[in-house]
Protein backbone atom coordinates (compact mmCIF):
# COMPACT_ATOMS: atom_id res chain seq x y z
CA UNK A 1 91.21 -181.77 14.91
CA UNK A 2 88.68 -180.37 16.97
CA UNK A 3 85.32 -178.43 14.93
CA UNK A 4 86.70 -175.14 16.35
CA UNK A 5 89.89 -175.35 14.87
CA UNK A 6 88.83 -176.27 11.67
CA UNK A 7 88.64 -172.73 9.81
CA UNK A 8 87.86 -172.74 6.11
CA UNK A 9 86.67 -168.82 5.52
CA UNK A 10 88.24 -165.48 6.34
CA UNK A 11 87.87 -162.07 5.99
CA UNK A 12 91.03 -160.32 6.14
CA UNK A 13 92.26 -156.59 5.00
CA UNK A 14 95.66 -156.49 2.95
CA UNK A 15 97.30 -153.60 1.75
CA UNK A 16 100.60 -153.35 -0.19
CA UNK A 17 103.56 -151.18 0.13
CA UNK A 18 103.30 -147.86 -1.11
CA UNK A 19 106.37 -146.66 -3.38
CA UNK A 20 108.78 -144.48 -1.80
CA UNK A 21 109.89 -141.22 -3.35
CA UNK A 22 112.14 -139.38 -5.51
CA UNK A 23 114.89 -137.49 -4.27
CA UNK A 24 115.34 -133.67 -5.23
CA UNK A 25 118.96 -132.92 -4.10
CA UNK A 26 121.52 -130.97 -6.10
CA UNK A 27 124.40 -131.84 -5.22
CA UNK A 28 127.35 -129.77 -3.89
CA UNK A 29 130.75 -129.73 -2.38
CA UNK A 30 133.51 -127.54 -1.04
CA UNK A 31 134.90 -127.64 -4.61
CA UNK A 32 131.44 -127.95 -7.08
CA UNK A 33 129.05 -125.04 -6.22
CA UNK A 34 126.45 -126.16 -8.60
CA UNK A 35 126.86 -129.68 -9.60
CA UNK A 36 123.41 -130.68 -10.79
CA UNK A 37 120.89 -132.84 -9.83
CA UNK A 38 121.29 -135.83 -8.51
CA UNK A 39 118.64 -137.06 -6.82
CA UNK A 40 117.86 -140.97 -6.79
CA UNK A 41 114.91 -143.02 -7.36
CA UNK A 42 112.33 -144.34 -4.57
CA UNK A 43 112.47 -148.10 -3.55
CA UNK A 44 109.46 -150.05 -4.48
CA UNK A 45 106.44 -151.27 -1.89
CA UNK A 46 106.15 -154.62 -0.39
CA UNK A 47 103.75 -156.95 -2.31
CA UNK A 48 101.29 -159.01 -0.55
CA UNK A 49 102.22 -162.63 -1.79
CA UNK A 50 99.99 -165.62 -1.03
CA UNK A 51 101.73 -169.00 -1.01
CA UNK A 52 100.28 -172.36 -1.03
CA UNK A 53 101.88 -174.43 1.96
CA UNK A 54 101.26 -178.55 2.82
CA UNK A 55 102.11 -177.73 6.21
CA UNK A 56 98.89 -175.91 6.46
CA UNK A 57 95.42 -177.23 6.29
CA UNK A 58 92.97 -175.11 7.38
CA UNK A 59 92.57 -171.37 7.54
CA UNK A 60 92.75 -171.37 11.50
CA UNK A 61 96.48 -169.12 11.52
CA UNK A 62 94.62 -166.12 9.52
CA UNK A 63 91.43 -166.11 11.90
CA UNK A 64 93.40 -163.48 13.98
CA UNK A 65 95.61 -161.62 11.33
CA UNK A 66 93.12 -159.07 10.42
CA UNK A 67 95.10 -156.37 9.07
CA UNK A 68 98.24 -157.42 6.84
CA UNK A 69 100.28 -154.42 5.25
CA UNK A 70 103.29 -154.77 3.44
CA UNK A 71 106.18 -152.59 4.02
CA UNK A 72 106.36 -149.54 2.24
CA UNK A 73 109.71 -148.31 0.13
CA UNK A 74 112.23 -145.74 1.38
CA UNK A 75 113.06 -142.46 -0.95
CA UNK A 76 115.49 -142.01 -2.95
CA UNK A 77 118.60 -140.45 -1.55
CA UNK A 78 121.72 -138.15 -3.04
CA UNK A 79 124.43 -139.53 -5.34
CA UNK A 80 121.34 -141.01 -7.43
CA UNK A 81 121.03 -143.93 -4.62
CA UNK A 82 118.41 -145.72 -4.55
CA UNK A 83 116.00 -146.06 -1.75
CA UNK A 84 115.27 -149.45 -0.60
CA UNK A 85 112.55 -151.41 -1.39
CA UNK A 86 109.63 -152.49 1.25
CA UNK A 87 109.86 -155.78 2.47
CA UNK A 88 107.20 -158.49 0.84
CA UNK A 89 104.70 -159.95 2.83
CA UNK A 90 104.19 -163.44 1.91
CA UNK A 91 101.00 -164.82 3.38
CA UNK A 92 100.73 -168.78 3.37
CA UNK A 93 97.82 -170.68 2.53
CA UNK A 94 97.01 -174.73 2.61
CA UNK A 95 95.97 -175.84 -0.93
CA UNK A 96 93.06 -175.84 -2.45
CA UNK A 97 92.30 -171.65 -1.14
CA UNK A 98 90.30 -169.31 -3.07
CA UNK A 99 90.51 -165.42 -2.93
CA UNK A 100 87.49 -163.41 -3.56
CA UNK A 101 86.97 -159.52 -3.14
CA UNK A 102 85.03 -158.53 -0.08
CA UNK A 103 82.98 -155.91 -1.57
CA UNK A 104 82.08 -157.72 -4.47
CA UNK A 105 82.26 -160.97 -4.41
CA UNK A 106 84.39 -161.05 -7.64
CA UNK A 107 86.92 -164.04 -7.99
CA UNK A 108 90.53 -163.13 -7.66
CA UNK A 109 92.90 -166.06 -7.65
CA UNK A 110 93.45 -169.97 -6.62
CA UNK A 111 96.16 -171.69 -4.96
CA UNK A 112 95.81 -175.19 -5.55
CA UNK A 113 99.65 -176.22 -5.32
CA UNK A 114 102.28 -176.52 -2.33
CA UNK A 115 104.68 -173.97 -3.16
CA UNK A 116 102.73 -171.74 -5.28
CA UNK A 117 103.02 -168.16 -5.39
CA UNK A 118 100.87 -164.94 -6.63
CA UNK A 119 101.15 -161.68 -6.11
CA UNK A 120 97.78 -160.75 -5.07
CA UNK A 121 98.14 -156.83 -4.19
CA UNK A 122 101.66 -155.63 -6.26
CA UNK A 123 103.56 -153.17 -4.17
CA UNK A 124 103.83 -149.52 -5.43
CA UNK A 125 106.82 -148.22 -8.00
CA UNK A 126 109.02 -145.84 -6.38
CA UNK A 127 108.99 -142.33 -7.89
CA UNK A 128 112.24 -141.35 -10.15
CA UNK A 129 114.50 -138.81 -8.47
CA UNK A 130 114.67 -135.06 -10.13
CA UNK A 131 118.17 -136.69 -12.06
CA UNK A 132 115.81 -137.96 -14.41
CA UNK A 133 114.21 -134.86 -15.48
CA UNK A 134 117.03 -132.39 -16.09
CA UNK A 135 117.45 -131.01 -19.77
CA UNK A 136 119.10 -128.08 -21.38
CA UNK A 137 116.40 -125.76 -21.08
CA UNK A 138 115.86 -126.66 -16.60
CA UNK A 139 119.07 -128.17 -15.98
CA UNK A 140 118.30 -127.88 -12.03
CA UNK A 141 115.28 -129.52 -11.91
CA UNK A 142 113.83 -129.06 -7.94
CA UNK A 143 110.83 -131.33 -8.22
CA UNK A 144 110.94 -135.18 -8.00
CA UNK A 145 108.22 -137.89 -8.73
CA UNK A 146 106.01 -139.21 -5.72
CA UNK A 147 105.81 -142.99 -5.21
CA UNK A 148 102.81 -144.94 -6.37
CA UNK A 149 100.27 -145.03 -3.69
CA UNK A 150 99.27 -148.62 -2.42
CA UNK A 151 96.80 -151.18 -2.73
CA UNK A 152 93.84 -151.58 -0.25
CA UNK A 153 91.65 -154.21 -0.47
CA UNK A 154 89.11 -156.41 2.04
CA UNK A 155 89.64 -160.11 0.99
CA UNK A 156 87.80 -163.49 1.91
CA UNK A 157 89.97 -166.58 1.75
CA UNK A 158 87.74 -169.67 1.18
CA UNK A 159 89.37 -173.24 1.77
CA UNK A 160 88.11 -175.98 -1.11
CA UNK A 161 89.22 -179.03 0.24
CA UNK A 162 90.96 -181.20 -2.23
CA UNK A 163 90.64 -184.84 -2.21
CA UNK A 164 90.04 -187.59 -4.98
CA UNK A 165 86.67 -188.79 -3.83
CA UNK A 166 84.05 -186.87 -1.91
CA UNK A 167 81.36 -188.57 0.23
CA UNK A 168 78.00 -187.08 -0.17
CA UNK A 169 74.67 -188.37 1.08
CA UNK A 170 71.91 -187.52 3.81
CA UNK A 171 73.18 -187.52 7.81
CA UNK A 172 73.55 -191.33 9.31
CA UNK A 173 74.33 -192.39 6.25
CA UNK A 174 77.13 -193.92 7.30
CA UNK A 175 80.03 -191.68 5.54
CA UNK A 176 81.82 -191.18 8.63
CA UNK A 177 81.99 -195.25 9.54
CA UNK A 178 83.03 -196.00 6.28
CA UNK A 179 86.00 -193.56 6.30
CA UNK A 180 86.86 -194.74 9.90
CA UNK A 181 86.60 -198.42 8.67
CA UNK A 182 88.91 -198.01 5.12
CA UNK A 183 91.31 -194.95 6.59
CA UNK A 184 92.93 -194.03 9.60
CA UNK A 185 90.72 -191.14 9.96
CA UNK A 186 88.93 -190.87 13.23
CA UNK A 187 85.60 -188.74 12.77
CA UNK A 188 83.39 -188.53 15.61
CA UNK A 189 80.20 -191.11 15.19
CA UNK A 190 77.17 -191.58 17.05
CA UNK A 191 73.57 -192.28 16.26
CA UNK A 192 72.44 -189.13 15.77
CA UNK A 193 71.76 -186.59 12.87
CA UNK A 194 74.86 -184.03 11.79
CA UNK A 195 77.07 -185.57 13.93
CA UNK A 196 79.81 -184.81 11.59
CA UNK A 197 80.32 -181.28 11.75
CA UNK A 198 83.15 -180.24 9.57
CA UNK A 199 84.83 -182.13 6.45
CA UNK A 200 87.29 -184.75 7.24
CA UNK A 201 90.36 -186.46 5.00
CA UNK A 202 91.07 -190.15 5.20
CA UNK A 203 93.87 -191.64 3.13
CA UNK A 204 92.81 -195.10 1.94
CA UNK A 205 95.21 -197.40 1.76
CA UNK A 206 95.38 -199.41 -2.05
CA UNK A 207 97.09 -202.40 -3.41
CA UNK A 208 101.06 -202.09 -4.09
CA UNK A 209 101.15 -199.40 -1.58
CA UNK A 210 98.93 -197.38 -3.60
CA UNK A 211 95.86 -194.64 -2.10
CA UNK A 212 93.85 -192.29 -2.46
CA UNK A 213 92.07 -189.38 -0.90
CA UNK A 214 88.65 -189.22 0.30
CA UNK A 215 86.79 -186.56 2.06
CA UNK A 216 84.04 -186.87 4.27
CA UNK A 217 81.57 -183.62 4.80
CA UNK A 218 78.33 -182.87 7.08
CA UNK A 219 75.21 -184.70 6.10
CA UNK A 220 73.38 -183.00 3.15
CA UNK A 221 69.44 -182.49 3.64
CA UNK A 222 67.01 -181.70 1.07
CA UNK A 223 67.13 -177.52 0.80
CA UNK A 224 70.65 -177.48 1.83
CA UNK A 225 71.46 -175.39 -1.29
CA UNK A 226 68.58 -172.49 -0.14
CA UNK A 227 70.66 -172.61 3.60
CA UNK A 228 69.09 -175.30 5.48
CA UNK A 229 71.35 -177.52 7.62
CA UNK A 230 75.13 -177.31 7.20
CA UNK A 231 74.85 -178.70 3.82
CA UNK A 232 75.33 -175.09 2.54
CA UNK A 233 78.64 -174.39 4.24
CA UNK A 234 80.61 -177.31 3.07
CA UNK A 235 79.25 -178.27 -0.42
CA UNK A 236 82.05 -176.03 -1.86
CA UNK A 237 84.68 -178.71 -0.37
CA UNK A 238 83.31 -181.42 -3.08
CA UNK A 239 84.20 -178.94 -5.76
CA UNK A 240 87.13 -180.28 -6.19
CA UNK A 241 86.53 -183.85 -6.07
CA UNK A 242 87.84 -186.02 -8.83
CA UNK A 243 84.36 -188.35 -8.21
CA UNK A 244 81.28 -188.46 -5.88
CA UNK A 245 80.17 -191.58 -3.84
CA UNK A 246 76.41 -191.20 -2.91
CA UNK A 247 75.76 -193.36 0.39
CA UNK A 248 72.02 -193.89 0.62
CA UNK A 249 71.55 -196.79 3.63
CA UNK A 250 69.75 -199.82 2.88
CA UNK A 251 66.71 -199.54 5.09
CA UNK A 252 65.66 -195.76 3.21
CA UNK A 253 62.21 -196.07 2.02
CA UNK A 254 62.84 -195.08 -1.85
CA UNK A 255 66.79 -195.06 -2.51
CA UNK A 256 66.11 -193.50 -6.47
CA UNK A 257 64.02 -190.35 -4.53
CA UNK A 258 66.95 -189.47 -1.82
CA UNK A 259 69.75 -190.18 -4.97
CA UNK A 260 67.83 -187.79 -7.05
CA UNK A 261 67.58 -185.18 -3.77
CA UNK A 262 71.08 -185.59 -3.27
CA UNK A 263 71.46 -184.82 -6.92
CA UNK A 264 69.05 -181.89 -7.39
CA UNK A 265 71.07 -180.24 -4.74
CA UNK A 266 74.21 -180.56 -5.95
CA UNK A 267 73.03 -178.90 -8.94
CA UNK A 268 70.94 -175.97 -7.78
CA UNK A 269 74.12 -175.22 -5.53
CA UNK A 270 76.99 -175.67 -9.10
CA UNK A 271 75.53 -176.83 -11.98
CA UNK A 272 78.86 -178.27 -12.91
CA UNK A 273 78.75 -180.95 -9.85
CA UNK A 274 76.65 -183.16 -11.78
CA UNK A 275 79.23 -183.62 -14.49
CA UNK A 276 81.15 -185.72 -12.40
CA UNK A 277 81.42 -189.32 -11.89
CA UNK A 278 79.18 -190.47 -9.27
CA UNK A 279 79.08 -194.08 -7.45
CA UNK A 280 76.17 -195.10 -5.75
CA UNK A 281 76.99 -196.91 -2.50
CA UNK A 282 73.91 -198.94 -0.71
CA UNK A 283 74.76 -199.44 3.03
CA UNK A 284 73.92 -201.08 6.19
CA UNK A 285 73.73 -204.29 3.81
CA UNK A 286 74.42 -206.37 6.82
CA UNK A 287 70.29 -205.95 7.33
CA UNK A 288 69.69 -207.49 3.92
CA UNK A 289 69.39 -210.77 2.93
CA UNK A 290 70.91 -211.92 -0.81
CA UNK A 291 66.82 -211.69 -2.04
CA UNK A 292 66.45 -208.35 -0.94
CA UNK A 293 69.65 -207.04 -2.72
CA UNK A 294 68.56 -208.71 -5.78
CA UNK A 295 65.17 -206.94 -5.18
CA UNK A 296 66.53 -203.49 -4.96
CA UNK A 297 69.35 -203.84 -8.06
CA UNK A 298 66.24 -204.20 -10.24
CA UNK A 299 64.96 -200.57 -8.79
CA UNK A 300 68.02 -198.91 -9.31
CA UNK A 301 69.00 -197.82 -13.14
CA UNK A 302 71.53 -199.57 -14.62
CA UNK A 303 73.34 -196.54 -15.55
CA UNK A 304 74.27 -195.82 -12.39
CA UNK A 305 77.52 -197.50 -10.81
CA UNK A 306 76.85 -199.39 -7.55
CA UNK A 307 77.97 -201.15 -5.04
CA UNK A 308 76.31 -202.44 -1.84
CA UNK A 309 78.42 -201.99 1.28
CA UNK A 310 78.65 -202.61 5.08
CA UNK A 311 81.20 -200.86 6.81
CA UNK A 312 80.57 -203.20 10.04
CA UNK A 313 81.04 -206.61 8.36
CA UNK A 314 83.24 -205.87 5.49
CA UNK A 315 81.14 -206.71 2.60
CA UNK A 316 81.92 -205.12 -0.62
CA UNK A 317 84.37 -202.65 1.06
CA UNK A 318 86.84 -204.27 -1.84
CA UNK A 319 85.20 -204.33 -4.21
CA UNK A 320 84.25 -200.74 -3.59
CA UNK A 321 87.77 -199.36 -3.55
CA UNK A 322 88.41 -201.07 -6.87
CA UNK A 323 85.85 -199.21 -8.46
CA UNK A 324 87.04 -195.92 -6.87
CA UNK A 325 90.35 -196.61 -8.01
CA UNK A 326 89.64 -197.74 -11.63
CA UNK A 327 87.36 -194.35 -11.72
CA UNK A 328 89.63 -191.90 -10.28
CA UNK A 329 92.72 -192.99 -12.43
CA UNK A 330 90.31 -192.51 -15.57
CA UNK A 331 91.84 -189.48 -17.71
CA UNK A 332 88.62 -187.67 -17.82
CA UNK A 333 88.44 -187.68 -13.89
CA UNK A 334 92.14 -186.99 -13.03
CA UNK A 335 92.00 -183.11 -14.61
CA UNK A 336 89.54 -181.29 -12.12
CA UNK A 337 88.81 -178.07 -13.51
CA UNK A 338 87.00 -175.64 -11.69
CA UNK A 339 85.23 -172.93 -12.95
CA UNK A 340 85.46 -170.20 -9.72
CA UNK A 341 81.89 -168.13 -9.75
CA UNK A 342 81.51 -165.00 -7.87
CA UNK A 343 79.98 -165.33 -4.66
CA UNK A 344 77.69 -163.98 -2.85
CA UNK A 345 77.92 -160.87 -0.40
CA UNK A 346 75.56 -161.16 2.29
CA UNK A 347 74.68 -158.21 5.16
CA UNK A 348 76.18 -160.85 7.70
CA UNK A 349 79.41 -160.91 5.58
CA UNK A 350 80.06 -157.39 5.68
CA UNK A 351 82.33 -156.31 8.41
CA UNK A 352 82.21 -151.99 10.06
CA UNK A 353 85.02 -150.33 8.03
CA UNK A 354 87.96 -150.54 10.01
CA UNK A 355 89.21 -146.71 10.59
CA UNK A 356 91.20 -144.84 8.62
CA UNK A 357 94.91 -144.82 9.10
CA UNK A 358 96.20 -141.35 9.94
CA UNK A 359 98.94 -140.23 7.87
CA UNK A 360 101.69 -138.53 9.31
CA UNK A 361 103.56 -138.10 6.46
CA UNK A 362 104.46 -134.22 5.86
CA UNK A 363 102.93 -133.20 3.12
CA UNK A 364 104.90 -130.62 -0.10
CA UNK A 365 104.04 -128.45 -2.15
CA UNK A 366 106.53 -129.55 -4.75
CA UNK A 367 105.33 -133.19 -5.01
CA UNK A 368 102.25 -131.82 -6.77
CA UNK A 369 103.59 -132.66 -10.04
CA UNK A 370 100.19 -131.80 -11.97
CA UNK A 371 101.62 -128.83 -13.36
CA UNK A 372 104.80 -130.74 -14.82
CA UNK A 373 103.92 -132.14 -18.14
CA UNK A 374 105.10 -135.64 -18.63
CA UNK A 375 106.68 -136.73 -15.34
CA UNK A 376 103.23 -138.33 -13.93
CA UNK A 377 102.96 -142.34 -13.69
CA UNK A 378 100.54 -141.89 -16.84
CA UNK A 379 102.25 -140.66 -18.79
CA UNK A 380 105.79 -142.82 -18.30
């Protein structure tokens, strides 16, 4: 897919269904001159409902949708009928989307499975109609209960790509040949820095018709949690990773100083990054000789995992996707929880107020309930 279709953050404004009113009618007929009330109950408001979908995989179908509003509920009507209820509107999602308030930056919710439903913005309860309030003292009650106003909220969707292994080193690296050479994945690759502009997913095929996920983002350079490069942008897509595979290329002066860069990033941007498996991968190993590997195992601790690769000839592409596999399938890397922080409200984030809606409802005197004691929604 091309970089401008790939959309992983939103900003759109959602409001729910308000609740429709009660009904105030007293009912009469040719034969009943003063039945009573009877005067039905309000239909409820439309929730906004956020659904995780596998048909979807980036955010690119909400770039447009702006404004999302639920559809309010109809009043209540005579015979104590019930007014209908506003329709839902279900908004879907691809998996692995986070909601966080606009305004301030607080965490809302996560969809991380296909089919998954929350109800982000409940619609509001309809009002109860003036049957509910007669009694012996005001058996003609004329006053009914309004509907609960709705919800209005600015929201930013943020896509957290999930895969089980996320590639993470420094631009022409080689992360992008790699998943091209082990996947069916086609990222763009050329010779040049940050050629990989946004993240991409290769399946990689296993033994016994087995595979996994990995996920290939934009090259990370040193300061790329303070904003420099793209680094910034896409870090939150290794969030979810089950494990991280550092590719540092052979022919790097000091491989321990860019690992511990690529490290000290990771944590300055979530401390909880470094608690995940990491694999070191050493590549371009077609322009070392078996003396020079030997040299640069002794430099490298022997706490870390590693394996030296080449994606053009082959070597220890094997042997690298049994250790991915044996790592992965571990049960303290299979459970990925993520602990959502609030983030960040820049002045660039914050949109001009869209304009308020006019309201051409008619407005009456006898849905000020204030000076009825215990009809309002606080005290049901």
């Amino acid at each position: 897919m091309a970089s401008s279709n790939f959309v992983d953050y939103v900003k759109i404004y959602c409001r729910s269904g308000k609740g429709g009113p009660g009904s105030k009618h007293l009912y009469r007929d040719k034969l009943t001159q003063k039945g009573g009330p009877d005067g039905g109950d309000g239909g409820r408001g439309g929730h906004i409902i956020l659904r995780g979908s596998k048909n979807h995989w980036t955010l690119i179908h909400l770039k447009y949708a702006r404004n999302i509003h639920a559809e309010d509920g109809e009043g209540g009507a005579r015979s104590r009928s019930f007014g209908k209820e506003g329709a839902d509107k279900i908004i879907e999602v691809p998996c692995g989307t986070v909601v966080y308030d606009a305004e301030t930056g607080e965490y809302l919710c996560d969809i991380t499975e296909d089919g998954q439903e929350v109800i982000l913005f409940a619609g509001g309860r309809g009002g109860q109609g003036n049957w509910h309030f007669r009694t012996a003292t005001n058996q003609t009650p004329r006053f009914s209960q309004p509907g609960e106003p709705s919800i209005e909220k600015t929201i930013i969707l943020q896509l957290k790509v999930l895969a089980d292994v996320g590639l993470v080193g420094f631009p022409n690296a080689g992360k992008s040949t790699l998943l091209s050479v082990i996947s069916a994945a086609k990222p763009e690759i050329a010779d040049y820095p940050f050629t990989t502009l946004v993240p991409n997913l290769g399946i990689v095929a296993y033994r016994d018709n087995k595979s996994f996920v990995m996920a290939d983002i934009p090259g990370i350079i040193e300061g790329a949690a303070e904003g420099r490069g793209l680094g910034l942008r896409f870090l939150r897509h290794i969030e979810r990773n089950s494990i991280l595979l550092f590719m540092i290329p052979a022919d790097s002066d000091d491989i321990i100083k860019e690992f511990d860069i690529l490290l000290n990033e990771l944590k300055q941007y979530n401390p909880e990054l470094v608690d995940k498996q990491r694999i070191l991968a050493i590549t371009k190993c077609d322009l070392l000789d078996s003396e020079l590997m030997e040299e640069i195992k002794k430099l490298i601790p022997k706490d870390i995992k590693t394996v030296f690769i080449s994606s053009l000839s082959g070597l220890g592409l094997t042997e690298l996707k049994d250790l991915i596999w044996t790592e992965i399938n571990k049960e303290s890397n299979m459970v990925v929880e993520l602990k959502h922080r609030p983030i960040k409200v820049t002045y660039h984030d914050v949109e001009e107020e869209d304009e308020e809606l006019e309201d051409n409802e008619d407005e009456d005197e006898d849905d000020d309930l204030s000076k009825y004691k215990g009809i309002g929604w606080d005290e049901l």
